[in-house]
Protein backbone atom coordinates (compact mmCIF):
# COMPACT_ATOMS: atom_id res chain seq x y z
CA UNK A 1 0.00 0.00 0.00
CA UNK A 2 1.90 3.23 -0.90
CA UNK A 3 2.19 5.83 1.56
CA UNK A 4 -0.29 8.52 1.01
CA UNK A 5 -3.10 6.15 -0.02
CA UNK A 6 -6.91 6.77 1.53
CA UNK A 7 -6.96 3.95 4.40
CA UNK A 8 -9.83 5.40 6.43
CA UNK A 9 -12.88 7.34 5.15
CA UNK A 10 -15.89 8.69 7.46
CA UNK A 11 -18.75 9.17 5.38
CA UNK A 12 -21.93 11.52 6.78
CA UNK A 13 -20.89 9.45 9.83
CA UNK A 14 -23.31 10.55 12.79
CA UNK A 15 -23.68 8.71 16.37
CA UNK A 16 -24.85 9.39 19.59
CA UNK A 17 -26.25 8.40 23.15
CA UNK A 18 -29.60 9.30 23.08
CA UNK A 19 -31.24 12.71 21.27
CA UNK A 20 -29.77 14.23 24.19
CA UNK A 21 -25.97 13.49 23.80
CA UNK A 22 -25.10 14.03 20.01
CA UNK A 23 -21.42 13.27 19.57
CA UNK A 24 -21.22 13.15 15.54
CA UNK A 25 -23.37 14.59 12.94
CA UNK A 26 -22.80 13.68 8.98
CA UNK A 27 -18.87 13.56 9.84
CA UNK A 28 -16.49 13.16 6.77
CA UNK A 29 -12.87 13.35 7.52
CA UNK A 30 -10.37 10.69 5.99
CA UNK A 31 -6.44 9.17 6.97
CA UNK A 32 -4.03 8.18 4.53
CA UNK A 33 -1.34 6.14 4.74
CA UNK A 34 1.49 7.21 7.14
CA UNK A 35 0.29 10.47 8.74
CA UNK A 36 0.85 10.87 11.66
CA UNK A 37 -2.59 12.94 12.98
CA UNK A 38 -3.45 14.92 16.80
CA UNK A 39 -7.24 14.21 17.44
CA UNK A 40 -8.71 17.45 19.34
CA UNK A 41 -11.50 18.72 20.90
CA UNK A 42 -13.09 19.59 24.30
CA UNK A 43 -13.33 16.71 27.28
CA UNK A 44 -16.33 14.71 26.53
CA UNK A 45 -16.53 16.03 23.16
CA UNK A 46 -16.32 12.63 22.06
CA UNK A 47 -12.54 11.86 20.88
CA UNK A 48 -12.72 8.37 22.61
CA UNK A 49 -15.92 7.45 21.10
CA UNK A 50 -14.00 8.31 17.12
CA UNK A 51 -11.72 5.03 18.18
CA UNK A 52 -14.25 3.13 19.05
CA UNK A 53 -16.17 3.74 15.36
CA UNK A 54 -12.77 3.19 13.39
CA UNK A 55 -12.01 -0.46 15.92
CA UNK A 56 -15.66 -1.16 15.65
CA UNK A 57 -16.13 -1.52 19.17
CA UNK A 58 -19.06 0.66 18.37
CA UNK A 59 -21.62 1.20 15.34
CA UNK A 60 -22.37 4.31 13.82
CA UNK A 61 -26.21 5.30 13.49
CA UNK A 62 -25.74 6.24 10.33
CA UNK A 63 -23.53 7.07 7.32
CA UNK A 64 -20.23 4.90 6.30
CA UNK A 65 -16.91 3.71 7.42
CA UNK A 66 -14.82 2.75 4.73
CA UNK A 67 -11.40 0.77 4.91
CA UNK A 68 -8.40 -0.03 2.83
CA UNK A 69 -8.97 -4.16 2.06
CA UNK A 70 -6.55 -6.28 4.83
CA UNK A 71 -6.66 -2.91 7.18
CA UNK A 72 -5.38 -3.57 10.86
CA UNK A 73 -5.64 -1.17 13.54
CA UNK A 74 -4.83 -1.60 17.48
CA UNK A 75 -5.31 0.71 20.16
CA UNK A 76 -3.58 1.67 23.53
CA UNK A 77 -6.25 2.40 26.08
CA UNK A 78 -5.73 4.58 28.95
CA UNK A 79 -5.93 2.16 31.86
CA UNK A 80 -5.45 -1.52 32.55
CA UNK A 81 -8.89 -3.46 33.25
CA UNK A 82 -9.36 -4.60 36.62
CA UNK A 83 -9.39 -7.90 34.91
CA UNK A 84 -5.44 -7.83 33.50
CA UNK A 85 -4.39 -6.92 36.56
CA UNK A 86 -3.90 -10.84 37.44
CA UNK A 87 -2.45 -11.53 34.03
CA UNK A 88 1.43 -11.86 33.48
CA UNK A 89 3.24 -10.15 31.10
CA UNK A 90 3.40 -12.96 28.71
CA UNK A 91 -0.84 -13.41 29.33
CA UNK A 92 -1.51 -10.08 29.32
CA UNK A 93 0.64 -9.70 25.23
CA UNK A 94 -1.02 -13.24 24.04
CA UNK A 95 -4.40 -11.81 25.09
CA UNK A 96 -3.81 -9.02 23.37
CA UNK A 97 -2.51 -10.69 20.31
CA UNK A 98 -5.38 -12.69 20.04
CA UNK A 99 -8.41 -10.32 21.01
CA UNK A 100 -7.66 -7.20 20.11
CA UNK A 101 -6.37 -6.94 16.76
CA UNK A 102 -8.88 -7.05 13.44
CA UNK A 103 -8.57 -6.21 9.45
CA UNK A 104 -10.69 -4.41 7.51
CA UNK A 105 -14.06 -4.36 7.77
CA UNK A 106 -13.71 -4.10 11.98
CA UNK A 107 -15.68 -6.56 13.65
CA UNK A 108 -16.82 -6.66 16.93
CA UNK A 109 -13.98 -8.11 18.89
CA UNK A 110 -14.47 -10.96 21.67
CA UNK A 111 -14.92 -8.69 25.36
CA UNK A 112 -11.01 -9.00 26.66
CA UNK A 113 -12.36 -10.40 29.25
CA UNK A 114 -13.51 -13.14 27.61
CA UNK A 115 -10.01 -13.47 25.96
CA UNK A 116 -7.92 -12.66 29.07
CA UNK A 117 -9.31 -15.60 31.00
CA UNK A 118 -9.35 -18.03 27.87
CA UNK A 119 -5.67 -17.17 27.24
CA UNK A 120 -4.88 -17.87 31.05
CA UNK A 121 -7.20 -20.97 31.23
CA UNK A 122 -5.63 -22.14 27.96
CA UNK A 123 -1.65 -21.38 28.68
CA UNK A 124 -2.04 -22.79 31.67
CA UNK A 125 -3.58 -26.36 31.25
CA UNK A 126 -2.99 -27.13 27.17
CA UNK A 127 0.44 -26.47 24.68
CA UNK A 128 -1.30 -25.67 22.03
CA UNK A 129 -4.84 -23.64 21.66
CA UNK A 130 -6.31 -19.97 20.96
CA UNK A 131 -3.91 -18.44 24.19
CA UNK A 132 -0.78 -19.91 22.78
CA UNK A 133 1.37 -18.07 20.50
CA UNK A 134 4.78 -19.15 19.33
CA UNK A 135 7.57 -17.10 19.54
CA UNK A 136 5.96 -14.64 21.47
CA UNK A 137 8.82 -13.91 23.75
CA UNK A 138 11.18 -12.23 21.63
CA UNK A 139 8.37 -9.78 20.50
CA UNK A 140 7.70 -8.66 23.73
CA UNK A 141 11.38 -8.15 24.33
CA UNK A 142 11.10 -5.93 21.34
CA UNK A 143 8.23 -3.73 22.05
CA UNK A 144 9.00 -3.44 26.20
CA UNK A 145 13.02 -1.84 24.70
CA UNK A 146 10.59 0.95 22.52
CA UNK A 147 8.90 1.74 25.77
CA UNK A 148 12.19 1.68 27.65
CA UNK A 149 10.73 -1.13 29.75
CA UNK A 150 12.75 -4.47 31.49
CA UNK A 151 10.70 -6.82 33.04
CA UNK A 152 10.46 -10.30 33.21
CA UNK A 153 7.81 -12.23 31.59
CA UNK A 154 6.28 -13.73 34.47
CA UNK A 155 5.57 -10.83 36.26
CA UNK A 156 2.15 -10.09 37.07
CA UNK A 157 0.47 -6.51 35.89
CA UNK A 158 -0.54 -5.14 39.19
CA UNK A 159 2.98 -5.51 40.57
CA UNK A 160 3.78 -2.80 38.10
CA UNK A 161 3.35 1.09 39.05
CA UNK A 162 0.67 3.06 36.98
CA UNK A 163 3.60 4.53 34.92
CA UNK A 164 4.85 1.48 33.70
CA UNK A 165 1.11 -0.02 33.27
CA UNK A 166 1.26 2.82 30.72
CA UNK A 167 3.96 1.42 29.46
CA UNK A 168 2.69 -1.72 28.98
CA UNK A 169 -0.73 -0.60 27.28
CA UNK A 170 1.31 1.12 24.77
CA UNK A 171 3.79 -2.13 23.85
CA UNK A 172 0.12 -3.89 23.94
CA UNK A 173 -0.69 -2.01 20.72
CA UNK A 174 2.47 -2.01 19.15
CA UNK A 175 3.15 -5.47 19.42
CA UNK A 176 0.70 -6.20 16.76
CA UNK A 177 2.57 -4.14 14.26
CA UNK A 178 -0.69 -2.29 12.74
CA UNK A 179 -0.58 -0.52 10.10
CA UNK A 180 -2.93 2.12 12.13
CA UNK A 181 -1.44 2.56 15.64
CA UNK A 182 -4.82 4.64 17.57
CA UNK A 183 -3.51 6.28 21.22
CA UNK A 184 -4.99 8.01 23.99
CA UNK A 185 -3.20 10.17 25.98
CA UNK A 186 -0.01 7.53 25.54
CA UNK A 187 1.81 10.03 28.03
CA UNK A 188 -0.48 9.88 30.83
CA UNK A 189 1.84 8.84 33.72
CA UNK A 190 5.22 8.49 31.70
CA UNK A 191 8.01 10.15 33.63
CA UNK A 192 10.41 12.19 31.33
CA UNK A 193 12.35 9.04 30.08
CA UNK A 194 9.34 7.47 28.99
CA UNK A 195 7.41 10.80 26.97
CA UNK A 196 11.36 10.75 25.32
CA UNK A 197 11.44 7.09 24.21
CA UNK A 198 7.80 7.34 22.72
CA UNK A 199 8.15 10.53 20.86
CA UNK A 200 10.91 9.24 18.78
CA UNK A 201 9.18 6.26 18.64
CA UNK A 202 6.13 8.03 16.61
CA UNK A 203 8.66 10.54 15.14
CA UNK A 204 10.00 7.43 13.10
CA UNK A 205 7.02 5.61 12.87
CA UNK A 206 5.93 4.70 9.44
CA UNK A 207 3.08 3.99 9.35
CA UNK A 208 -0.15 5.74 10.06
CA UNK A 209 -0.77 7.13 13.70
CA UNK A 210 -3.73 9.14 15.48
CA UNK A 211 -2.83 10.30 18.94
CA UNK A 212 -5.66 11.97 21.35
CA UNK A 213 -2.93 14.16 24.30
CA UNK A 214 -3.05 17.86 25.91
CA UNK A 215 1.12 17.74 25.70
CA UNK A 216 1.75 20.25 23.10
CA UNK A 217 5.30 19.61 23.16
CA UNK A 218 5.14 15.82 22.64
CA UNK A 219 2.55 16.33 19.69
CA UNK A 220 5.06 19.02 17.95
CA UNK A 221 7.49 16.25 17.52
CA UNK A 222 5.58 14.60 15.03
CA UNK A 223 1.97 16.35 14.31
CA UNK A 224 1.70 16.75 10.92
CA UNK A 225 -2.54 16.94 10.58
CA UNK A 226 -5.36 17.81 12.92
CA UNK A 227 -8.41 16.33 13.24
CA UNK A 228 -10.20 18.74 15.49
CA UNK A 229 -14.01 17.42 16.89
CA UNK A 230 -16.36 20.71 17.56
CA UNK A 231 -18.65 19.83 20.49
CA UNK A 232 -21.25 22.30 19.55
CA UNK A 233 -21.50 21.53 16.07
CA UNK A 234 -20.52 17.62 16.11
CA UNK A 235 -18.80 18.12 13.16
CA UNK A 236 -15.16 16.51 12.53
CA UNK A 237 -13.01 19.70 10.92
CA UNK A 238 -9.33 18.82 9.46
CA UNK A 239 -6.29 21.22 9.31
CA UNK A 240 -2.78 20.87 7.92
CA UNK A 241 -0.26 21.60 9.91
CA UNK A 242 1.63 20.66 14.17
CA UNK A 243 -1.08 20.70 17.42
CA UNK A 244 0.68 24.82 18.11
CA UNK A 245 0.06 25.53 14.10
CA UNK A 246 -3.63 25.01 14.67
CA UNK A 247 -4.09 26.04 18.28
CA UNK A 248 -2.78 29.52 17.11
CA UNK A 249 -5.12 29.23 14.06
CA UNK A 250 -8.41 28.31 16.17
CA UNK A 251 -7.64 31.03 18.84
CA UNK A 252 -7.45 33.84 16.34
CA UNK A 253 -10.69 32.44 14.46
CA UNK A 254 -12.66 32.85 17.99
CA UNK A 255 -11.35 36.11 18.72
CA UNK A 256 -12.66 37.04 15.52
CA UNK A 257 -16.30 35.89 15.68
CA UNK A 258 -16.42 37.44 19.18
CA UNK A 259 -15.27 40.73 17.61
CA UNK A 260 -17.59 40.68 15.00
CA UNK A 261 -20.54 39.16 17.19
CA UNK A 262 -19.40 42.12 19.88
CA UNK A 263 -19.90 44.67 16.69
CA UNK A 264 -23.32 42.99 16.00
CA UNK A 265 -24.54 43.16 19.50
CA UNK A 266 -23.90 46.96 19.46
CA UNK A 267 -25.91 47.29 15.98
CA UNK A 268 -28.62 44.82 16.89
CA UNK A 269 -29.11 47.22 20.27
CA UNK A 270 -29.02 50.75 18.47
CA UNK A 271 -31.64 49.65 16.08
CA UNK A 272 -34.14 48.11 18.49
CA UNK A 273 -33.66 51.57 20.26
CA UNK A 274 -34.16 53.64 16.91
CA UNK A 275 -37.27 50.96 16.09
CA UNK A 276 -38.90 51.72 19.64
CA UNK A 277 -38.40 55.70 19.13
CA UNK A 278 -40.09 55.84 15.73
CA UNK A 279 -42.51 53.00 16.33
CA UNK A 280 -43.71 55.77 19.09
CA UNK A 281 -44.39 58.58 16.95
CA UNK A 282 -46.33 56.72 14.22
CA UNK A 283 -47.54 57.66 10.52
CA UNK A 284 -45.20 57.01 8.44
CA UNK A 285 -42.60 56.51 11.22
CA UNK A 286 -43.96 52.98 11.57
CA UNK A 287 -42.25 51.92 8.19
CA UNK A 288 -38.77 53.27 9.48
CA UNK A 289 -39.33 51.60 12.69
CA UNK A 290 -40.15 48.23 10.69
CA UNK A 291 -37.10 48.45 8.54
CA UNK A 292 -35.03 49.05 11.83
CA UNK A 293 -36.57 45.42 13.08
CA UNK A 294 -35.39 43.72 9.73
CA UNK A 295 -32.17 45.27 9.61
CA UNK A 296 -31.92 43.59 13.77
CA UNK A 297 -33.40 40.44 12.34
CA UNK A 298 -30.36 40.30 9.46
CA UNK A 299 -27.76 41.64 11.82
CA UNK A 300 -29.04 38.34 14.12
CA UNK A 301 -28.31 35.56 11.53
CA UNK A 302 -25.03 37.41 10.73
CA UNK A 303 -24.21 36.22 14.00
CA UNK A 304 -21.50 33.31 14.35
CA UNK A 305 -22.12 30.61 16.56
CA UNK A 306 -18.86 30.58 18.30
CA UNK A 307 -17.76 27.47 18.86
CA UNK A 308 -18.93 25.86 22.76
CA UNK A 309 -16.32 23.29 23.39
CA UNK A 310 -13.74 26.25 23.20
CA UNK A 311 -15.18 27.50 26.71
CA UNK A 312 -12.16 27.30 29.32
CA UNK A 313 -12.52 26.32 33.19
CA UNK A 314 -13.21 29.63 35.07
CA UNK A 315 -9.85 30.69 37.27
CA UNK A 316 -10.58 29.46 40.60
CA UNK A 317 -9.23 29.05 44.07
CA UNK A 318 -9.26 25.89 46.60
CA UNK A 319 -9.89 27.41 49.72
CA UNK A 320 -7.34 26.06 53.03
CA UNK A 321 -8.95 25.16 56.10
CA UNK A 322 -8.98 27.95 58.10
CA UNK A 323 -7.80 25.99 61.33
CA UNK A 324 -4.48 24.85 60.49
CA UNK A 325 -1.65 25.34 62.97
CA UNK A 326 2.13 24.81 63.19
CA UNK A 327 3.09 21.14 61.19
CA UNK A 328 0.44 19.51 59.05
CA UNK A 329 2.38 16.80 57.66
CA UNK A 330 6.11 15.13 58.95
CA UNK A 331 8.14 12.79 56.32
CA UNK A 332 10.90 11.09 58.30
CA UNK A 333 11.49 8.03 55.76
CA UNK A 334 9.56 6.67 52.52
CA UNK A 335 9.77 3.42 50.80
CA UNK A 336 11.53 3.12 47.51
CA UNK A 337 10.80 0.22 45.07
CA UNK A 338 14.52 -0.68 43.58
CA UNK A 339 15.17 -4.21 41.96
CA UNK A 340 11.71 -5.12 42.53
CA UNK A 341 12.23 -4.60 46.39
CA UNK A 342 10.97 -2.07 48.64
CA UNK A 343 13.69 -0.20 49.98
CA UNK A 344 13.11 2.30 53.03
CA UNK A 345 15.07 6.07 52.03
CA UNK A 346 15.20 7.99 55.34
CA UNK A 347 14.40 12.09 54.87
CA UNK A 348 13.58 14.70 57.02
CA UNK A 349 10.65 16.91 55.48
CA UNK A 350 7.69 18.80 57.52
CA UNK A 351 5.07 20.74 55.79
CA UNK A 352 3.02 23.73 57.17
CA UNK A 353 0.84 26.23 55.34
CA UNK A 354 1.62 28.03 52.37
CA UNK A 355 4.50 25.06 51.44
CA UNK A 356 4.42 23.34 48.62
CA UNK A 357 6.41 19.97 48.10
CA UNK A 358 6.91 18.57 44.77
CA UNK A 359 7.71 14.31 44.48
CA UNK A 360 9.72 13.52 41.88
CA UNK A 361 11.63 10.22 40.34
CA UNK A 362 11.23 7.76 37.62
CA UNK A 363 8.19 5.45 37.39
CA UNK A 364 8.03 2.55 39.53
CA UNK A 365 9.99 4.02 42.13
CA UNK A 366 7.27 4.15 44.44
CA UNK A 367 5.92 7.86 44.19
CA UNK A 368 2.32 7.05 43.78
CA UNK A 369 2.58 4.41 46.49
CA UNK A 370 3.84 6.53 48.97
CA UNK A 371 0.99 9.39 48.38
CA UNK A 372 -1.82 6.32 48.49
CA UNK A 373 0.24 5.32 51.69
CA UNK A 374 -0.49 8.99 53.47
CA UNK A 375 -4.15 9.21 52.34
CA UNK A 376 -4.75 5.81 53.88
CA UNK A 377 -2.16 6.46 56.92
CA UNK A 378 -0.63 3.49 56.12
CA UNK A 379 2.55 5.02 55.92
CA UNK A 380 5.18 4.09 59.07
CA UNK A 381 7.70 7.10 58.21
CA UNK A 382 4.85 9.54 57.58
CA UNK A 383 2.23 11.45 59.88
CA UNK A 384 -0.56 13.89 59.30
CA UNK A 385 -1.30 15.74 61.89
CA UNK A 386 -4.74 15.06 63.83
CA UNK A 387 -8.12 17.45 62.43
CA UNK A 388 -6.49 17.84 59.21
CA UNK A 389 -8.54 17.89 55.92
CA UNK A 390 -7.03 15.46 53.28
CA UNK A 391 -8.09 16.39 49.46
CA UNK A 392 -6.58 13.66 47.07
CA UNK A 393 -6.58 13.61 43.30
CA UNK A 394 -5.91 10.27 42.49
CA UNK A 395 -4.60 9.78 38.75
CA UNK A 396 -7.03 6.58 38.32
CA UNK A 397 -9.79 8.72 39.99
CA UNK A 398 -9.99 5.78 42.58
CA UNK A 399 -11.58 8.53 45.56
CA UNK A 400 -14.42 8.73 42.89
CA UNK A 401 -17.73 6.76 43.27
CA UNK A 402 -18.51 5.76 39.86
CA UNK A 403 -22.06 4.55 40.40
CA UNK A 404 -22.99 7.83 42.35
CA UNK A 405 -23.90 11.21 39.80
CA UNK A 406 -21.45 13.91 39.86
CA UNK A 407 -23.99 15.47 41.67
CA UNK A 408 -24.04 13.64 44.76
CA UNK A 409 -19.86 12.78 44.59
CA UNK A 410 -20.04 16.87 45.07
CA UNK A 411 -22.27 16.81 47.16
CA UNK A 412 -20.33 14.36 49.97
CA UNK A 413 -17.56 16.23 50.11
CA UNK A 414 -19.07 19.21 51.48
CA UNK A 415 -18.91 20.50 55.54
CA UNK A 416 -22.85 21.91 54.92
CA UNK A 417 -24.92 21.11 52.13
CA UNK A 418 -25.79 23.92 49.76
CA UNK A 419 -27.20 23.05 46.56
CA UNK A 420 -26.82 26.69 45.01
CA UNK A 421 -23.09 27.28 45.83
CA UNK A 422 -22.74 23.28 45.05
CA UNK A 423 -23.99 24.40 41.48
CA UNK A 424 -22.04 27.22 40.77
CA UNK A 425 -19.10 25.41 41.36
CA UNK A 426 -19.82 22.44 39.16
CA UNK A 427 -20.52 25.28 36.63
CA UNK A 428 -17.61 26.58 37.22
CA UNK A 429 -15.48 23.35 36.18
CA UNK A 430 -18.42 22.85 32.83
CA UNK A 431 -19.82 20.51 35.04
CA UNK A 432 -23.80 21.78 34.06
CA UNK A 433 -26.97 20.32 32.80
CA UNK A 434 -27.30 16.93 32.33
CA UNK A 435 -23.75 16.22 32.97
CA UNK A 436 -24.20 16.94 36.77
CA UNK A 437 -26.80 13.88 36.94
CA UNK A 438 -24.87 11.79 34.63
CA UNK A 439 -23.39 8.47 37.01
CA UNK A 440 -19.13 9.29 37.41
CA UNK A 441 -18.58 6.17 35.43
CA UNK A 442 -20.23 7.65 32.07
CA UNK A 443 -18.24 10.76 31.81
CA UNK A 444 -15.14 11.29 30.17
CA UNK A 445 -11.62 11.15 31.67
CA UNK A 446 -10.85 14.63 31.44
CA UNK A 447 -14.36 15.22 32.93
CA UNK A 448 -13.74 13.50 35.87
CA UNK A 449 -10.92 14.85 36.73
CA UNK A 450 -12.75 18.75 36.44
CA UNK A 451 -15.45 16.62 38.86
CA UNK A 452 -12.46 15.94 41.30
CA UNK A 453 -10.88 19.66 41.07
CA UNK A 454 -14.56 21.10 41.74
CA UNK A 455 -14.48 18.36 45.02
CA UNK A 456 -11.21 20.07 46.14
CA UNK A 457 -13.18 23.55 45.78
CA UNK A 458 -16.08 21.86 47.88
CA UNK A 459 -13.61 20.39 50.36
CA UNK A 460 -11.27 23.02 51.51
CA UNK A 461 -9.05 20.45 52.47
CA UNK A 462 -5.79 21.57 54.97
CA UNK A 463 -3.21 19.14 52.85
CA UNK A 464 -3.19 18.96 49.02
CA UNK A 465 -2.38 15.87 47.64
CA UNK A 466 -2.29 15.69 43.52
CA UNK A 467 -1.06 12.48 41.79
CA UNK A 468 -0.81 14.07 37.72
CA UNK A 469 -3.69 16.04 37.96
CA UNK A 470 -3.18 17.37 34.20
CA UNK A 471 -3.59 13.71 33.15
CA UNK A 472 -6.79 14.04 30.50
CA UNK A 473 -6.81 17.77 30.94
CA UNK A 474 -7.84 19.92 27.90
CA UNK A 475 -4.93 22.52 27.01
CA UNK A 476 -6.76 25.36 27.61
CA UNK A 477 -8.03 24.03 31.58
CA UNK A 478 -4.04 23.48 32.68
CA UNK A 479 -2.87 26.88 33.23
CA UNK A 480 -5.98 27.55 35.10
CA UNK A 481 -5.32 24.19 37.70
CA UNK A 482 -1.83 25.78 37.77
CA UNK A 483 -2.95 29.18 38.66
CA UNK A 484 -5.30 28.29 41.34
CA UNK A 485 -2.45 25.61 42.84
CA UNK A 486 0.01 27.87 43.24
CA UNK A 487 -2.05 30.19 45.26
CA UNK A 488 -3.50 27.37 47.31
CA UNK A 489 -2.54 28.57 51.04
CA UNK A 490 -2.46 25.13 52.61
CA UNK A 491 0.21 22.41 52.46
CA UNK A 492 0.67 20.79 49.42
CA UNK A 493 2.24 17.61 47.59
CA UNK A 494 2.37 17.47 44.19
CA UNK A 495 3.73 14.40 41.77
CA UNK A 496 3.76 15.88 37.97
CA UNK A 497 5.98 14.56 34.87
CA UNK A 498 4.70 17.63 33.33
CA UNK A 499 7.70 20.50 33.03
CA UNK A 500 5.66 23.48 31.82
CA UNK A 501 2.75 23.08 33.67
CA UNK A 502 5.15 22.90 36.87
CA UNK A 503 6.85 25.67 36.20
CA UNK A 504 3.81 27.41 36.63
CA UNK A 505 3.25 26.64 40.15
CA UNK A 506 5.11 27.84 43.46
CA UNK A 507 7.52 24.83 44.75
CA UNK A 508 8.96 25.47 48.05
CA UNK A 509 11.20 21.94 48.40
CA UNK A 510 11.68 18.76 45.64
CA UNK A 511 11.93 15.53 47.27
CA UNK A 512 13.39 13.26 44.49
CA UNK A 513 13.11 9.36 45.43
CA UNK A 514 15.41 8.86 42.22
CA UNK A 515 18.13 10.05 44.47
């Protein structure tokens, strides 16, 4: 197939959940062979739900997929299933393998579920059958060097930190050698390292790659086409040109329709005013007054509908409990995972208001583990002090309830209930409508994580505790989050693998476990 070939065309493609949640509308938008293409839009614009129509995991209500004959596509997802967390490495790849690759037209795949525990029945008990694959071995030696990953085969998944679970979602996909390679935020929980290894990974990729991320520089690298998803009009528009290229060229489009909607408004209001005042004196003052109206009827279609899903968070603070006194948190020793073993590192940190501590080191060192650790006072070498407020962002949103609405996981968090100020938060975080009685479980990743910042709001927790909070996080939201954390006047800890959003925030010490 030469490069440049059509090998995925969306024809007046349109699909959604209900009359009430439209996510495409008569979409057309094609790939060709080798680009390497951002997918944008707004959280819970639908990005996710664009795999699932080219994988066929899903059907489209109506219009037309088309694929190049002998097609295959695989996909890194954003988290491992509750279900691969028992799986080894070498389960976990055959499953894979045998599930969750297809050719052209998709069909529906077997559940992985299904396919995890027939793989581990199967490897386990028989030498042959649908979980065996020969020669496997070396190929996942190949794929876990591209992720910059060593690990033995018989390791199980959960043994892994969330980092290198990202790790191994990614060498999941590209084990299959497809020839179109569909990720989702691939740099969710990568440490520095690991964004590195996969950017020139996809820099000399050749074949074709779509890649939904926030990280504007990782997407530079290689960008070299947009497909960018407009919530408001469900439409799928496609640019030429890297993720900054058409960030810059969206931003000056809305600043333009707000000018000329701003110059509009100002007409439409001056001739509703000249309509009423000659509309008053009547005679032949009538007709002026009715050609005022039409002229305010055409100036109202001139209007542009500026696009919705371009709205940003509004800046906002986390308010500190106002009780805290003297040391809120003491750190005399942590416990550092090296050679598979948990090692103790002794340190000498206290935190009191206004100080903000950021946790830094490579993945699977143990940095996540030690902030689960404090929220659960688990932790032997660490103490919060008694009274004090805990608000945790978890990056797998695990302090979530996801069979509760997003109005009642706001709604526990708070001291007193109050419904009004309850709502104007939510608002505040684009948490409105429908969305705020939607169950946690149906919204998007990046929405759930504006549903745990507008928690913290609700909270006004004493210690701070943020495990990648910019994981999911539409570009425009993160220098907000940054904003309102470095004002934040309690005690804070903060793990991030993101350099320009922490730049942005007030650091008063770095405790590197690397070290």
């Amino acid at each position: 197939m030469p490069r440049g070939d059509l090998i995925v065309r969306f024809e007046d493609v349109s699909f959604g959940y209900g009359y009430k949640m439209p996510i495409l509308s008569e979409v057309n938008f094609s790939l060709r062979r080798g680009a390497k293409i951002t997918l944008m839009g707004q959280n819970g614009a639908g990005k996710s739900t664009i795999f699932g129509l080219i994988t066929g995991s899903i059907k489209p209500e109506s219009g037309k997929i088309h694929f190049s004959h002998g097609l295959t596509i695989s996909t890194a997802r954003q988290m491992i299933l509750r279900g691969e967390m028992t799986l080894t490495i070498r389960e976990f790849f055959e499953a894979h393998l045998n599930g969750a690759s297809f050719a052209s037209p998709p069909h529906k795949a077997t559940s992985f579920a299904e396919v995890a525990s027939a793989t581990k029945a199967e490897s386990a008990g028989k030498p042959e059958g649908r979980g065996k694959i020969y020669d496997i071995d070396p190929r996942i030696d190949t794929v876990l060097e591209v992720v910059n990953l060593k690990a033995e085969h018989g390791r199980v998944i959960k043994s892994f930190s969330g980092g290198q679970q990202a790790r191994l979602l990614l060498a999941s996909a590209l084990i299959q050698d497809p020839d179109l390679l569909l990720l989702d935020e691939p740099t969710n929980n990568l440490d520095a390292e690991g964004v590195a290894h996969l950017r020139q990974f996809l820099v000399d990729y050749k074949k074709t790659c779509v890649v939904i991320s926030h990280d504007a520089e990782f997407l530079n690298a290689f960008t070299e086409g947009v497909l960018y998803l407009d919530n408001h009009t469900h439409i799928v528009e496609q640019y030429v040109g890297n993720y900054s290229d058409v960030v810059k060229d969206i931003t000056i489009r809305i600043e333009k329709e707000n000018r000329k909607n701003a110059q509009l408004a100002k007409e439409i209001q001056e001739n509703k005013e000249k309509a009423n005042y000659f509309a008053m004196k009547g005679g032949q003052m009538r007709l002026v007054a009715k050609k005022m109206r039409e002229k305010v009827e055409k100036y109202e279609e001139e209007k542009v509908a500026v696009r919705k899903e371009d709205k940003t968070i509004r800046p906002f603070i986390i308010p500190a409990q106002q009780d805290l006194v003297g040391e809120i948190v003491n750190i005399s020793s942590v416990l550092v995972i090296r050679r598979h073993k948990p090692v103790t590192k002794k340190i000498a940190i206290s935190l009191r208001k206004k100080q903000h501590l950021l946790l830094t080191g490579p993945n699977g060192i143990g940095k996540s583990t030690f902030l689960r650790s404090l929220v659960e006072k688990t932790s032997k070498g660490a103490v919060i002090s008694a009274g004090v407020s805990v608000g945790y962002y978890s990056q797998d949103f695990s302090t979530l309830d996801f069979e509760s609405t997003a109005f009642d996981a706001l709604l526990s968090v708070m001291r007193e209930p109050d419904e009004e100020r309850l709502r104007s938060v939510a608002a505040s975080f684009l948490i409105t409508g429908d969305i705020i009685h939607n169950k946690i479980g149906n919204l998007s990743e990046g929405q759930k994580g504006l549903a745990s910042f507008a928690r913290l709001v609700l909270q006004e927790p004493g210690l701070l505790i943020l495990d990648e909070p910019t994981n999911h996080m539409n570009f425009r939201h993160i220098p907000v989050i940054a904003a309102a954390l470095n004002k934040y006047e309690g005690a804070m800890i903060l793990i991030s693998h993101v350099p320009e959003f922490v730049k942005q925030i007030r650091i008063d010490d770095i405790l590197d476990l690397g070290k």
